[in-house]
Structure formats: structure tokens, C-alpha cells
PDB file of N, CA and C in Angstrom:
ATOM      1  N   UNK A   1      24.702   1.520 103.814  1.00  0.00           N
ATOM      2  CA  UNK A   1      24.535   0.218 103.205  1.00  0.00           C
ATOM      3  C   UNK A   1      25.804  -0.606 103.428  1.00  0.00           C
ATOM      4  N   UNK A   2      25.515  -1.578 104.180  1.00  0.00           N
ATOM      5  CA  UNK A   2      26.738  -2.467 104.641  1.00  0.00           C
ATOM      6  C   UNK A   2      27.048  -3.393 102.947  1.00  0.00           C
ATOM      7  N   UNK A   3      28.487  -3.568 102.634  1.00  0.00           N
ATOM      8  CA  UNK A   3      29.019  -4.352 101.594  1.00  0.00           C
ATOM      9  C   UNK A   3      30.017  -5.186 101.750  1.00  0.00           C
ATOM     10  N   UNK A   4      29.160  -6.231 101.716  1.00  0.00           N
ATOM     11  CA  UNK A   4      29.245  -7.698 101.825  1.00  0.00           C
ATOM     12  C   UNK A   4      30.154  -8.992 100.826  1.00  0.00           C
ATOM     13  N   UNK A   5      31.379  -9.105 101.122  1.00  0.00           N
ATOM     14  CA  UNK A   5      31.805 -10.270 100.335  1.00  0.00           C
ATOM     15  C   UNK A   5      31.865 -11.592 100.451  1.00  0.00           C
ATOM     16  N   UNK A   6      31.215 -12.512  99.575  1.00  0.00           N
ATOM     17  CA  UNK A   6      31.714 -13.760 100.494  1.00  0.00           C
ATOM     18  C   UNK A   6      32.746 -14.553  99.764  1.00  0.00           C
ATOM     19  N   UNK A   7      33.630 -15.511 100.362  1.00  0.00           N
ATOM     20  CA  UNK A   7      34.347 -16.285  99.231  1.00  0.00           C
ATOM     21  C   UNK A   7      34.498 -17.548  99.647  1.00  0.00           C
ATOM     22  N   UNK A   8      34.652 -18.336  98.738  1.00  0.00           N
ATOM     23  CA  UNK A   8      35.094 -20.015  98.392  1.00  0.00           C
ATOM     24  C   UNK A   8      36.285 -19.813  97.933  1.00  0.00           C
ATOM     25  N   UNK A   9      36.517 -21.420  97.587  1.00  0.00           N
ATOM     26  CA  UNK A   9      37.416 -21.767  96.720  1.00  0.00           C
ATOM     27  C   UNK A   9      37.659 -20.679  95.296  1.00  0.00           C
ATOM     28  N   UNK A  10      36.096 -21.522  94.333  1.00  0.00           N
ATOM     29  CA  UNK A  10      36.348 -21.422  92.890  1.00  0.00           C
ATOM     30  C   UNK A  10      35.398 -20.522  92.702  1.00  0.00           C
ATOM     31  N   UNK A  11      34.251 -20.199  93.390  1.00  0.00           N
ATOM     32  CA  UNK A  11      33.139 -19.240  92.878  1.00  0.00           C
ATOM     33  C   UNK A  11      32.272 -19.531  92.470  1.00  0.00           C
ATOM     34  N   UNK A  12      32.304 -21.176  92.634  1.00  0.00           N
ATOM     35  CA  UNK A  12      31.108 -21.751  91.200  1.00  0.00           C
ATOM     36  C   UNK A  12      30.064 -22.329  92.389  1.00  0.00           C
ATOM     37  N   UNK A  13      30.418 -22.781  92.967  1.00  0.00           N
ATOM     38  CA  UNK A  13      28.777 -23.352  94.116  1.00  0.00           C
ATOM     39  C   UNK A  13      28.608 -22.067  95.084  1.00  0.00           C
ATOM     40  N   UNK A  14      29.099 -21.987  96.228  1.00  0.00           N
ATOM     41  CA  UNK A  14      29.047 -21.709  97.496  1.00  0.00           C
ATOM     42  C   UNK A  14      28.844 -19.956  97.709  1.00  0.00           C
ATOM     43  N   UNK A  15      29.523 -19.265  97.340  1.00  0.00           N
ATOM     44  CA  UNK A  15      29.664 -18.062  97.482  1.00  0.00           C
ATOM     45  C   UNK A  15      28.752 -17.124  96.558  1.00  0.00           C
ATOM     46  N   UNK A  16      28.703 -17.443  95.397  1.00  0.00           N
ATOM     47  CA  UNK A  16      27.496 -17.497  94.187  1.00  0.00           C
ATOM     48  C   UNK A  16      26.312 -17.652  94.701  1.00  0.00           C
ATOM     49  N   UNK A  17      26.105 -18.465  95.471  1.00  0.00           N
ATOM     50  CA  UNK A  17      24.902 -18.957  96.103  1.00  0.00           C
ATOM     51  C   UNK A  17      24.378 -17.780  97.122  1.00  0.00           C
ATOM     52  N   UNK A  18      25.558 -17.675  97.911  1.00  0.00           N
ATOM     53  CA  UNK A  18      25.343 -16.196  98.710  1.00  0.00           C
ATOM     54  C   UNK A  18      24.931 -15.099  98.100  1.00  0.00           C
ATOM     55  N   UNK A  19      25.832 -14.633  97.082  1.00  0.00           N
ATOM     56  CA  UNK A  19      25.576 -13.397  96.600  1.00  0.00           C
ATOM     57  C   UNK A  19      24.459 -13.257  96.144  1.00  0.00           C
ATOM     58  N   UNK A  20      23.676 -14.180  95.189  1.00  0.00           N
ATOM     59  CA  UNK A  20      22.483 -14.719  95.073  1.00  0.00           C
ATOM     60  C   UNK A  20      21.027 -14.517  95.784  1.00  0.00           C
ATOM     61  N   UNK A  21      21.407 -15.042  96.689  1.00  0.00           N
ATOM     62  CA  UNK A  21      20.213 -15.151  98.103  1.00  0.00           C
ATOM     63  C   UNK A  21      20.530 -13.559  98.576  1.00  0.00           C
ATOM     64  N   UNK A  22      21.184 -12.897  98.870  1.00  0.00           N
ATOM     65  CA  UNK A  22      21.311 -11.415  99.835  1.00  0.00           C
ATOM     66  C   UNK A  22      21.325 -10.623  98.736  1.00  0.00           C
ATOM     67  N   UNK A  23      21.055 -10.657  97.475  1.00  0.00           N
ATOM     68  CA  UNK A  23      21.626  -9.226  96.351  1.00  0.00           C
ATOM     69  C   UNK A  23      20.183  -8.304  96.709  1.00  0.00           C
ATOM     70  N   UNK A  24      19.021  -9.375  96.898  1.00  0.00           N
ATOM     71  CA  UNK A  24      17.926  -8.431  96.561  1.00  0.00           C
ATOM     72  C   UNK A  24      17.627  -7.148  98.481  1.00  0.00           C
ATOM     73  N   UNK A  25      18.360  -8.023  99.220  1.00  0.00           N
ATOM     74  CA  UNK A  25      18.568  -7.277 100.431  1.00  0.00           C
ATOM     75  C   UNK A  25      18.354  -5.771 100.349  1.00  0.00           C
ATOM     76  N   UNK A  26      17.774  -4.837 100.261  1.00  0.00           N
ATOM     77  CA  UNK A  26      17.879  -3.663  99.839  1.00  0.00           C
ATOM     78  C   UNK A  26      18.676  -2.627 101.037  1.00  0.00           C
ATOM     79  N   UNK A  27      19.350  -3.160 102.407  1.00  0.00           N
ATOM     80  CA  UNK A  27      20.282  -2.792 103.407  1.00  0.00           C
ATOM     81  C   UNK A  27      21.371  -3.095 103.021  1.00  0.00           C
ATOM     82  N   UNK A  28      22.019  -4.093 101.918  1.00  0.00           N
ATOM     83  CA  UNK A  28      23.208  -4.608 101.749  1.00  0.00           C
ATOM     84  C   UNK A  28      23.849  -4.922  99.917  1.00  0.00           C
ATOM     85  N   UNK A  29      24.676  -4.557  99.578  1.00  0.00           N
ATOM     86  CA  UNK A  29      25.647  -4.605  98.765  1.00  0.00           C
ATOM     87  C   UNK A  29      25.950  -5.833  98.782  1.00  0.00           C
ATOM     88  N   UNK A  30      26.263  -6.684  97.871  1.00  0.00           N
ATOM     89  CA  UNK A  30      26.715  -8.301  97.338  1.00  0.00           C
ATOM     90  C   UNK A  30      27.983  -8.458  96.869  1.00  0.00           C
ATOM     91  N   UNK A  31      29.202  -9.464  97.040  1.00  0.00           N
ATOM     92  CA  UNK A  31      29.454  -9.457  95.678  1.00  0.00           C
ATOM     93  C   UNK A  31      30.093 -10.749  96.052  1.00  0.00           C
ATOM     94  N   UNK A  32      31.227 -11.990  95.264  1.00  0.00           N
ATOM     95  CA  UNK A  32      31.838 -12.573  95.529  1.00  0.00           C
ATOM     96  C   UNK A  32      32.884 -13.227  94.760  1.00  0.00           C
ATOM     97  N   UNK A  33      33.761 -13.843  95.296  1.00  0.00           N
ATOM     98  CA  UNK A  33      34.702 -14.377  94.717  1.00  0.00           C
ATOM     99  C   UNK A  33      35.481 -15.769  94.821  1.00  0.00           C
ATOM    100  N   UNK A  34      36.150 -16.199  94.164  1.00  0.00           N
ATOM    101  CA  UNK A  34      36.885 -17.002  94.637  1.00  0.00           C
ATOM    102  C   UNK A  34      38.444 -17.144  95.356  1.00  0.00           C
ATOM    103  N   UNK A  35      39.384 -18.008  95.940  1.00  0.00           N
ATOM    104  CA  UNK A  35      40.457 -17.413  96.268  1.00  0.00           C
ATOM    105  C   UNK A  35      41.649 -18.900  95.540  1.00  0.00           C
ATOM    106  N   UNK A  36      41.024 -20.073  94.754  1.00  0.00           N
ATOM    107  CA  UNK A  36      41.597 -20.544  93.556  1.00  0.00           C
ATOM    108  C   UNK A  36      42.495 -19.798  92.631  1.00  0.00           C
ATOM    109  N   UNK A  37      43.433 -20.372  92.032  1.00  0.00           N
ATOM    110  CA  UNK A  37      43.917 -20.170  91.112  1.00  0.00           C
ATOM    111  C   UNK A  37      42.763 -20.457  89.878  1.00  0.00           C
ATOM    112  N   UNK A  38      42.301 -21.328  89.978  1.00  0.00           N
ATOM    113  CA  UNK A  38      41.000 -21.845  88.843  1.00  0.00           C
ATOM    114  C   UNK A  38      39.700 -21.281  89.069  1.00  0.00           C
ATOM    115  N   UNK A  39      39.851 -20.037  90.015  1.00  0.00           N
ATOM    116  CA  UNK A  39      38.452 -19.741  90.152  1.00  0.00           C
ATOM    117  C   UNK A  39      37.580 -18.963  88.699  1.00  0.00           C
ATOM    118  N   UNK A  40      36.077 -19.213  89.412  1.00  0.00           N
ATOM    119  CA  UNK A  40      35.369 -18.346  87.684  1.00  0.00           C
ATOM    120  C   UNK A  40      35.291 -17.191  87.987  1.00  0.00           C
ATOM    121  N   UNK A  41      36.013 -16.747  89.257  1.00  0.00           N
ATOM    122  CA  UNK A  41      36.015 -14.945  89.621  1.00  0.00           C
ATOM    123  C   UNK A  41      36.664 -15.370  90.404  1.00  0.00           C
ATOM    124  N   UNK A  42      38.026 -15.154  90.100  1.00  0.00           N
ATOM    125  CA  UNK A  42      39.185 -14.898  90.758  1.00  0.00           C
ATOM    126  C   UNK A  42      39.048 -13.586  91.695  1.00  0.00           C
ATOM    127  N   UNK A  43      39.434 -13.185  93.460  1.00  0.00           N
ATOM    128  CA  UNK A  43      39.532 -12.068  94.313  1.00  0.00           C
ATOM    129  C   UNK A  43      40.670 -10.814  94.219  1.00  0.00           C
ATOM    130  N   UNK A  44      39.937 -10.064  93.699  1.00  0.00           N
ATOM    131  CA  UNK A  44      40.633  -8.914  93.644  1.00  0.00           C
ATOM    132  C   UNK A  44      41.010  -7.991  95.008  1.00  0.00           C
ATOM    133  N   UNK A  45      42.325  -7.300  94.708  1.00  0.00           N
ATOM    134  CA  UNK A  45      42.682  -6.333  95.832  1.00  0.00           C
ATOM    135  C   UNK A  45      41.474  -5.386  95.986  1.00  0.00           C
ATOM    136  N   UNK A  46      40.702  -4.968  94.914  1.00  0.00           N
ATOM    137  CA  UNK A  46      39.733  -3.963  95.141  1.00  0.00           C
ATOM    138  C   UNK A  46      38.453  -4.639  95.331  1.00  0.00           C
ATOM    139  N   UNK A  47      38.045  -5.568  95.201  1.00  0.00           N
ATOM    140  CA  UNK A  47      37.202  -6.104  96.247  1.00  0.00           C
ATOM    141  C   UNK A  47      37.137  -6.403  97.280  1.00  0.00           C
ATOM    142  N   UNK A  48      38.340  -6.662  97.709  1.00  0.00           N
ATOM    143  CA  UNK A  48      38.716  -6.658  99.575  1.00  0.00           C
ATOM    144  C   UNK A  48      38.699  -5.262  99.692  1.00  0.00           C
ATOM    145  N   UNK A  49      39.271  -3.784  98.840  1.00  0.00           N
ATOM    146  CA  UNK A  49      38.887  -2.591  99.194  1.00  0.00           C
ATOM    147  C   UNK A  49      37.658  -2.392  99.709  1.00  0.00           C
ATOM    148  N   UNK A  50      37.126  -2.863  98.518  1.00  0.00           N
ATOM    149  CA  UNK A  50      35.416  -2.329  98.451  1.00  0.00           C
ATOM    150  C   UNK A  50      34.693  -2.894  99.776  1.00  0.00           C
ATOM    151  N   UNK A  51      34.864  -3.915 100.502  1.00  0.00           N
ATOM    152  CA  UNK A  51      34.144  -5.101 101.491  1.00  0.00           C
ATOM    153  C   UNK A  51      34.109  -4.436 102.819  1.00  0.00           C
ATOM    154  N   UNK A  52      33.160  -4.222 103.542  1.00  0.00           N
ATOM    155  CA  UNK A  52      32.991  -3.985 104.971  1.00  0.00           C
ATOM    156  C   UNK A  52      33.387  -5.172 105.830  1.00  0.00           C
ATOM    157  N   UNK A  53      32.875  -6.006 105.124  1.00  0.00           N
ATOM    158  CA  UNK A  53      32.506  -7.213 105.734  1.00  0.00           C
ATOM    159  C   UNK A  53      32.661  -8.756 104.514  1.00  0.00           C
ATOM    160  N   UNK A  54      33.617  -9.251 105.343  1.00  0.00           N
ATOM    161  CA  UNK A  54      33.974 -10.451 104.151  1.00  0.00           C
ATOM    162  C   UNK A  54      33.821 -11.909 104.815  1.00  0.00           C
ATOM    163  N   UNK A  55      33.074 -12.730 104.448  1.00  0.00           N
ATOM    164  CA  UNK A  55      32.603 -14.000 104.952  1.00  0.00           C
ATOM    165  C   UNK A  55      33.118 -14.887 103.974  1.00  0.00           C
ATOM    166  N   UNK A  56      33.838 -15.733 104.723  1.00  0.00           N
ATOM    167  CA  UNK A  56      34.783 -16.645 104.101  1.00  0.00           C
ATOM    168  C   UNK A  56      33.160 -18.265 104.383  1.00  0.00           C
ATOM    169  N   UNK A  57      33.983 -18.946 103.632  1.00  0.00           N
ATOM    170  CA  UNK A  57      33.330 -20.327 103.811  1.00  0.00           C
ATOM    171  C   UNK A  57      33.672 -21.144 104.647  1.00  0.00           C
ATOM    172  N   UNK A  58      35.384 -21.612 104.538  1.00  0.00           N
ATOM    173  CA  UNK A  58      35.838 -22.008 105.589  1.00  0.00           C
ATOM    174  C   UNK A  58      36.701 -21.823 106.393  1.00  0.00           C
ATOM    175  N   UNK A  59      37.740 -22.140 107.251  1.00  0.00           N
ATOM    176  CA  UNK A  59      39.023 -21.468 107.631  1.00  0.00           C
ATOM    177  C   UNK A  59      39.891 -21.301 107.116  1.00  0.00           C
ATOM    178  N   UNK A  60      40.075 -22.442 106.357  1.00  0.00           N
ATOM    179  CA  UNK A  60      41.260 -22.373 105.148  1.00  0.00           C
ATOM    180  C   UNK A  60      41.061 -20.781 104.024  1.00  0.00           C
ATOM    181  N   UNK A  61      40.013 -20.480 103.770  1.00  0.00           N
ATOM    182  CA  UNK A  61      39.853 -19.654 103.065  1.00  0.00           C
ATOM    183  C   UNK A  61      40.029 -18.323 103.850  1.00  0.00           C
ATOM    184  N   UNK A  62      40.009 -18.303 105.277  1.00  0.00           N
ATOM    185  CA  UNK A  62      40.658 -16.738 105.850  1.00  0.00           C
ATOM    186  C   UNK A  62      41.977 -17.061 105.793  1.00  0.00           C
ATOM    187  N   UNK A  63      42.475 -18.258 105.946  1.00  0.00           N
ATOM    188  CA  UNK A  63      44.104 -18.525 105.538  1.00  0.00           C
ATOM    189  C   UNK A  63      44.657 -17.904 104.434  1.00  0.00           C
ATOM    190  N   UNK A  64      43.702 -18.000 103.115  1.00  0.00           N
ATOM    191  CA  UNK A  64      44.367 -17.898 102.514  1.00  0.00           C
ATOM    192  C   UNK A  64      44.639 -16.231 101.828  1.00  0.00           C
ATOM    193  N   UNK A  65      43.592 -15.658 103.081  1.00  0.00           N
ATOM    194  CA  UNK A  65      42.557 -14.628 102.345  1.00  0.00           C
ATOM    195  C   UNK A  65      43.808 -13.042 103.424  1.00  0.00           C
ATOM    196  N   UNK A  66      44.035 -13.927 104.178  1.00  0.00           N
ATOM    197  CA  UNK A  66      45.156 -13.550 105.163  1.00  0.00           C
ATOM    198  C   UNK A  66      46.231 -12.952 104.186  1.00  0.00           C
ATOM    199  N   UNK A  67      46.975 -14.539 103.867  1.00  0.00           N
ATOM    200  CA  UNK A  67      48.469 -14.385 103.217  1.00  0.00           C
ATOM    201  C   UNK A  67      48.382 -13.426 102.006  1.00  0.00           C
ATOM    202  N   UNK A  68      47.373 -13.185 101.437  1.00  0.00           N
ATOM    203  CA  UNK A  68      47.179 -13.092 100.001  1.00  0.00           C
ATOM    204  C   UNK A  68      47.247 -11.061 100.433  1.00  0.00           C
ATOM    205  N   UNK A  69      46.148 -10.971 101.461  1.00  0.00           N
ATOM    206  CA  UNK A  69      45.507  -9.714 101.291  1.00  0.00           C
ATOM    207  C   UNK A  69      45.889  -9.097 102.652  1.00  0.00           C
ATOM    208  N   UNK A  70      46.765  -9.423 103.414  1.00  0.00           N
ATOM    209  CA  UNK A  70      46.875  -8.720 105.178  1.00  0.00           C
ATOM    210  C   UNK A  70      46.814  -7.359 105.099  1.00  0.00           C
ATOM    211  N   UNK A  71      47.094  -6.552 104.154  1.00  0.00           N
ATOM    212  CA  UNK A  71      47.478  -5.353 104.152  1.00  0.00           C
ATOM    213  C   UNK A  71      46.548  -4.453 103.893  1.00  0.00           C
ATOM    214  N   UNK A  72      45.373  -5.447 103.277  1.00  0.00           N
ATOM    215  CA  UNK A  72      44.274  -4.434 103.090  1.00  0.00           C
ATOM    216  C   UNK A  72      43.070  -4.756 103.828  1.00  0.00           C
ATOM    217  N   UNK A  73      43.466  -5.818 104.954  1.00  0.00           N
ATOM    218  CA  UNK A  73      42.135  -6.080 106.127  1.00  0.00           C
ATOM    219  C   UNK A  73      42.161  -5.761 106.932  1.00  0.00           C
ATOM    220  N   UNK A  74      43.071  -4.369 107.268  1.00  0.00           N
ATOM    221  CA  UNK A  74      43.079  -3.859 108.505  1.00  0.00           C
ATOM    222  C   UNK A  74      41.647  -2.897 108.310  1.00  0.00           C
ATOM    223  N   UNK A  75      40.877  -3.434 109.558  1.00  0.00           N
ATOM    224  CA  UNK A  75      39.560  -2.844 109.913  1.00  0.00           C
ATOM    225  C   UNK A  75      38.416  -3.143 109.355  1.00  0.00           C
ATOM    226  N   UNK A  76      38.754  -4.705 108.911  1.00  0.00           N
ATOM    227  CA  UNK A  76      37.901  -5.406 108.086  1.00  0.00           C
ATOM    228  C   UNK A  76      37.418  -6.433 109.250  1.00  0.00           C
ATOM    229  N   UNK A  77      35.856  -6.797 109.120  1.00  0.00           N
ATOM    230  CA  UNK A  77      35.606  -7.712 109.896  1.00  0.00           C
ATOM    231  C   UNK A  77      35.403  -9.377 108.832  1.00  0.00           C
ATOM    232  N   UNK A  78      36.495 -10.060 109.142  1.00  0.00           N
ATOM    233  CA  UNK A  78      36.284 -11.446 108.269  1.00  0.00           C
ATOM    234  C   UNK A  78      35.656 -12.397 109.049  1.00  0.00           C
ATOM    235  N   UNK A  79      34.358 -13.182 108.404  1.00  0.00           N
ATOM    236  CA  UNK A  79      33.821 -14.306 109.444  1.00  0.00           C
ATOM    237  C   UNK A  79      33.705 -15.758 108.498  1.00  0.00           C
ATOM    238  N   UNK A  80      34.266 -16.705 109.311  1.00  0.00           N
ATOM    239  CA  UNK A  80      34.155 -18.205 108.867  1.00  0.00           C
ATOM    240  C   UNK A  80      32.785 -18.201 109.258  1.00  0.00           C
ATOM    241  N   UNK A  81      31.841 -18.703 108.017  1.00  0.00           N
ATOM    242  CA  UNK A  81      31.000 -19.070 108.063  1.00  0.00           C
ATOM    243  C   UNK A  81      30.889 -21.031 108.353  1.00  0.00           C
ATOM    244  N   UNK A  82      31.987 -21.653 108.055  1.00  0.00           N
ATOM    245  CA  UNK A  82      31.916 -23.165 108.665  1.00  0.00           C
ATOM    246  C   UNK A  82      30.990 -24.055 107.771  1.00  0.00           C
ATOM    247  N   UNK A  83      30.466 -23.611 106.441  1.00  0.00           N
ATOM    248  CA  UNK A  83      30.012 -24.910 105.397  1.00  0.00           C
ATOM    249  C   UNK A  83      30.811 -25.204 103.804  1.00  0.00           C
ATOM    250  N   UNK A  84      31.199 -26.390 104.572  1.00  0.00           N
ATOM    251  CA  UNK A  84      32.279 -27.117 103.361  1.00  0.00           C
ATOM    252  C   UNK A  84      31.440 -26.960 102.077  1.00  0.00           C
ATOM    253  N   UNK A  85      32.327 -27.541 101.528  1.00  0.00           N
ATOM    254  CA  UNK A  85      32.167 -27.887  99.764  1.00  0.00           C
ATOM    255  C   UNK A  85      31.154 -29.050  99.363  1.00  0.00           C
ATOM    256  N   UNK A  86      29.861 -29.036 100.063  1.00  0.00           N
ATOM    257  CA  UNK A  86      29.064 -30.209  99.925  1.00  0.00           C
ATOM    258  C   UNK A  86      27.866 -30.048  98.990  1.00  0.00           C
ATOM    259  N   UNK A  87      27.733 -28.916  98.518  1.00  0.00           N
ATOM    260  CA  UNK A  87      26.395 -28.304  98.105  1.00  0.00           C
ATOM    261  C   UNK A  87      26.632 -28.044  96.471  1.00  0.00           C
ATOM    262  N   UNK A  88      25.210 -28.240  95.998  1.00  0.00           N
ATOM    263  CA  UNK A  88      25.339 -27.715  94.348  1.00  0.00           C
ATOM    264  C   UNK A  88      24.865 -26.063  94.412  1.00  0.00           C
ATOM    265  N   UNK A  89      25.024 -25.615  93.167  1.00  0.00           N
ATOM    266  CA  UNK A  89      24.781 -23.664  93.538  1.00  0.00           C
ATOM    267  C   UNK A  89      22.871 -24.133  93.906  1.00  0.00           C
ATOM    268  N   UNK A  90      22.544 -23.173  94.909  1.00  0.00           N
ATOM    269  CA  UNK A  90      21.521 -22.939  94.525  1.00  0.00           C
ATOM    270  C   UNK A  90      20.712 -24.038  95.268  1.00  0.00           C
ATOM    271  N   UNK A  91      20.983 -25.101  96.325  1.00  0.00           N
ATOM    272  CA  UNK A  91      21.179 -26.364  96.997  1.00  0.00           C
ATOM    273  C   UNK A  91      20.191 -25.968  97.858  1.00  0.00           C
ATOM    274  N   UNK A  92      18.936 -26.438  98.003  1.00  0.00           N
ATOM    275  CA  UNK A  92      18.207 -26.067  98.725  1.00  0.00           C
ATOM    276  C   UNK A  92      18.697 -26.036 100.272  1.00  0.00           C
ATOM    277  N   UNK A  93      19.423 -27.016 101.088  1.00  0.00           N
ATOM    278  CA  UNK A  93      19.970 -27.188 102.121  1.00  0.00           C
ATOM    279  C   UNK A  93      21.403 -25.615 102.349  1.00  0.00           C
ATOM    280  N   UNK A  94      21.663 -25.655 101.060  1.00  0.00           N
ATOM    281  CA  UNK A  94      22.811 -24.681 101.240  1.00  0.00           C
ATOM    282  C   UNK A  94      22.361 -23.027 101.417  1.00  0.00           C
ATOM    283  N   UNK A  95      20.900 -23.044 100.635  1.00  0.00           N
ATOM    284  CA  UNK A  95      20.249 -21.646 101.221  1.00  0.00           C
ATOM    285  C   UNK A  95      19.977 -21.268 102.532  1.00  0.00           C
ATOM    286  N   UNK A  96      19.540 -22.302 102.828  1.00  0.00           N
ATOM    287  CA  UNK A  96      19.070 -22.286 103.889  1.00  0.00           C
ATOM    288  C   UNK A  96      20.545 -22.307 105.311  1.00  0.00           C
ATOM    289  N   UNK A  97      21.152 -23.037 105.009  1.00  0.00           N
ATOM    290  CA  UNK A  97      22.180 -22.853 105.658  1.00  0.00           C
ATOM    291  C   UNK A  97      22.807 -21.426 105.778  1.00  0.00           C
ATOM    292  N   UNK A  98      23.076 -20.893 104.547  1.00  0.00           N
ATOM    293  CA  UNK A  98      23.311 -19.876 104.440  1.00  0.00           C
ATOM    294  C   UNK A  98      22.689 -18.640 105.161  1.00  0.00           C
ATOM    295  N   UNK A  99      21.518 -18.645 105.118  1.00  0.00           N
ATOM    296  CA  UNK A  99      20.367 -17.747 105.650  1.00  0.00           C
ATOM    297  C   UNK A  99      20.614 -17.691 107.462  1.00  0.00           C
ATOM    298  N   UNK A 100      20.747 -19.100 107.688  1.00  0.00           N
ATOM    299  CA  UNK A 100      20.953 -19.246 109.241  1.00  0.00           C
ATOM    300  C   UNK A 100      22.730 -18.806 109.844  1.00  0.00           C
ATOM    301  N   UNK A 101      23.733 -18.962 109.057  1.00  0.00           N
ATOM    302  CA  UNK A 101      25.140 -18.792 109.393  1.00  0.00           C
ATOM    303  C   UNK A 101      25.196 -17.313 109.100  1.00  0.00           C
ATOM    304  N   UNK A 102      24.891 -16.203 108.336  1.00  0.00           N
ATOM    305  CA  UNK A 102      25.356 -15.185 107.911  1.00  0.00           C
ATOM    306  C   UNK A 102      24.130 -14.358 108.505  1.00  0.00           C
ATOM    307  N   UNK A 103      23.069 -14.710 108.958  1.00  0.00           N
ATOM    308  CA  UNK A 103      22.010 -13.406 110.029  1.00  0.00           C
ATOM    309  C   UNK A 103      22.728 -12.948 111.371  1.00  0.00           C
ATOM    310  N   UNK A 104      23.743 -13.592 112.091  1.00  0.00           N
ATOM    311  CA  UNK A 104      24.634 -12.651 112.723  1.00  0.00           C
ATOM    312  C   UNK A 104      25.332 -11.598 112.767  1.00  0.00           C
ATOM    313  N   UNK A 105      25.659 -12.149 111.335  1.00  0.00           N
ATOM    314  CA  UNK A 105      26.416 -11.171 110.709  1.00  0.00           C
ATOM    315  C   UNK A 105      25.945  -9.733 109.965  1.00  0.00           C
ATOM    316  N   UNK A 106      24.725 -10.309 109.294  1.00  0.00           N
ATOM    317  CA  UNK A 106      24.446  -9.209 108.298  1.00  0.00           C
ATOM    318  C   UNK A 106      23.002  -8.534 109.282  1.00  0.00           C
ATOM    319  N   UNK A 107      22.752  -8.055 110.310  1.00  0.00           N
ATOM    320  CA  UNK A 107      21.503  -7.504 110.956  1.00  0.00           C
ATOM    321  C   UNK A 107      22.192  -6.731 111.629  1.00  0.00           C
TER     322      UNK A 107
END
């Protein structure tokens, strides 16, 4: 069972939304976070443990996901998924987006 992180900013639209849409996946593990200081689920060292596979939102967020965590992504595959901060949770456009950016990844 592949285990899957994704992250934003704050946790509250974008990544939520992910974990959301893929939990019922019965091939894949969910979880997510934010990489804010203000996030509503701040990223833990042991969730980058736990992650096979960690899908960022944008670039800035492997930036930050870099400085924060280098030491524990060796042999981690991280992917910019490339959709900004435009969406409400749950955004019909943002599911769907979602569904189409992360089937590379997760099959």
C-alpha cells in the first residue's frame, strides 16, 4: 500500500481536498499537511517518515519542504503538483484537477 502525503500552505483548502478525494482508494494510505507557521496541521518529521510519496502543491512548497526536512527525503519521491491557491476545499474544479495532476503519480 503506497502512502501518500500531500501539502499546502495552511491545510485548510488544497491538500484536505486531496486527502479527501484518495482516502477511500483502497491501494493507498492518505494523509496531509501544511508547511505554514499558521497551518490547521502543521508537517511533522514523522509524517515525512511515514510518506512514500509526498506531493507538494506548488514549488515553493518543495522549497520549503526541502529546507525544513532534507534529511529525511532521502529516497523519497516529492512531486509539484502545479495548482495555486485558487480553490475553496472541496471546489468542484479543484477535484477534478486533482484527480487529473496526481494519476501519474498514484497508479
Amino acid at each position: 500500500m503506497k502512502k501518500v502525503l500531500f501539502l499546502c500552505s495552511r491545510n485548510r483548502l488544497r491538500s484536505p481536498t486531496a486527502e479527501a478525494i484518495f482516502a477511500s482508494d483502497p491501494d493507498l494510505e492518505v494523509d496531509s499537511a501544511g508547511l505554514s507557521p499558521d497551518a490547521d496541521l502543521r508537517l511533522s518529521a514523522e509524517q515525512v517518515e511515514w510518506a512514500d510519496l509526498i506531493l507538494v502543491m506548488e514549488e515553493t512548497h518543495r522549497s520549503r519542504l526541502t529546507r525544513a526536512y532534507s534529511e529525511l527525503l532521502a529516497g523519497k519521491r516529492v512531486a509539484v503538483l502545479g495548482i495555486p491557491d485558487d480553490y475553496d476545499f472541496m471546489d468542484p474544479a479543484l477535484v477534478e484537477l486533482l484527480k487529473l495532476r496526481c494519476a501519474p503519480y498514484l497508479t
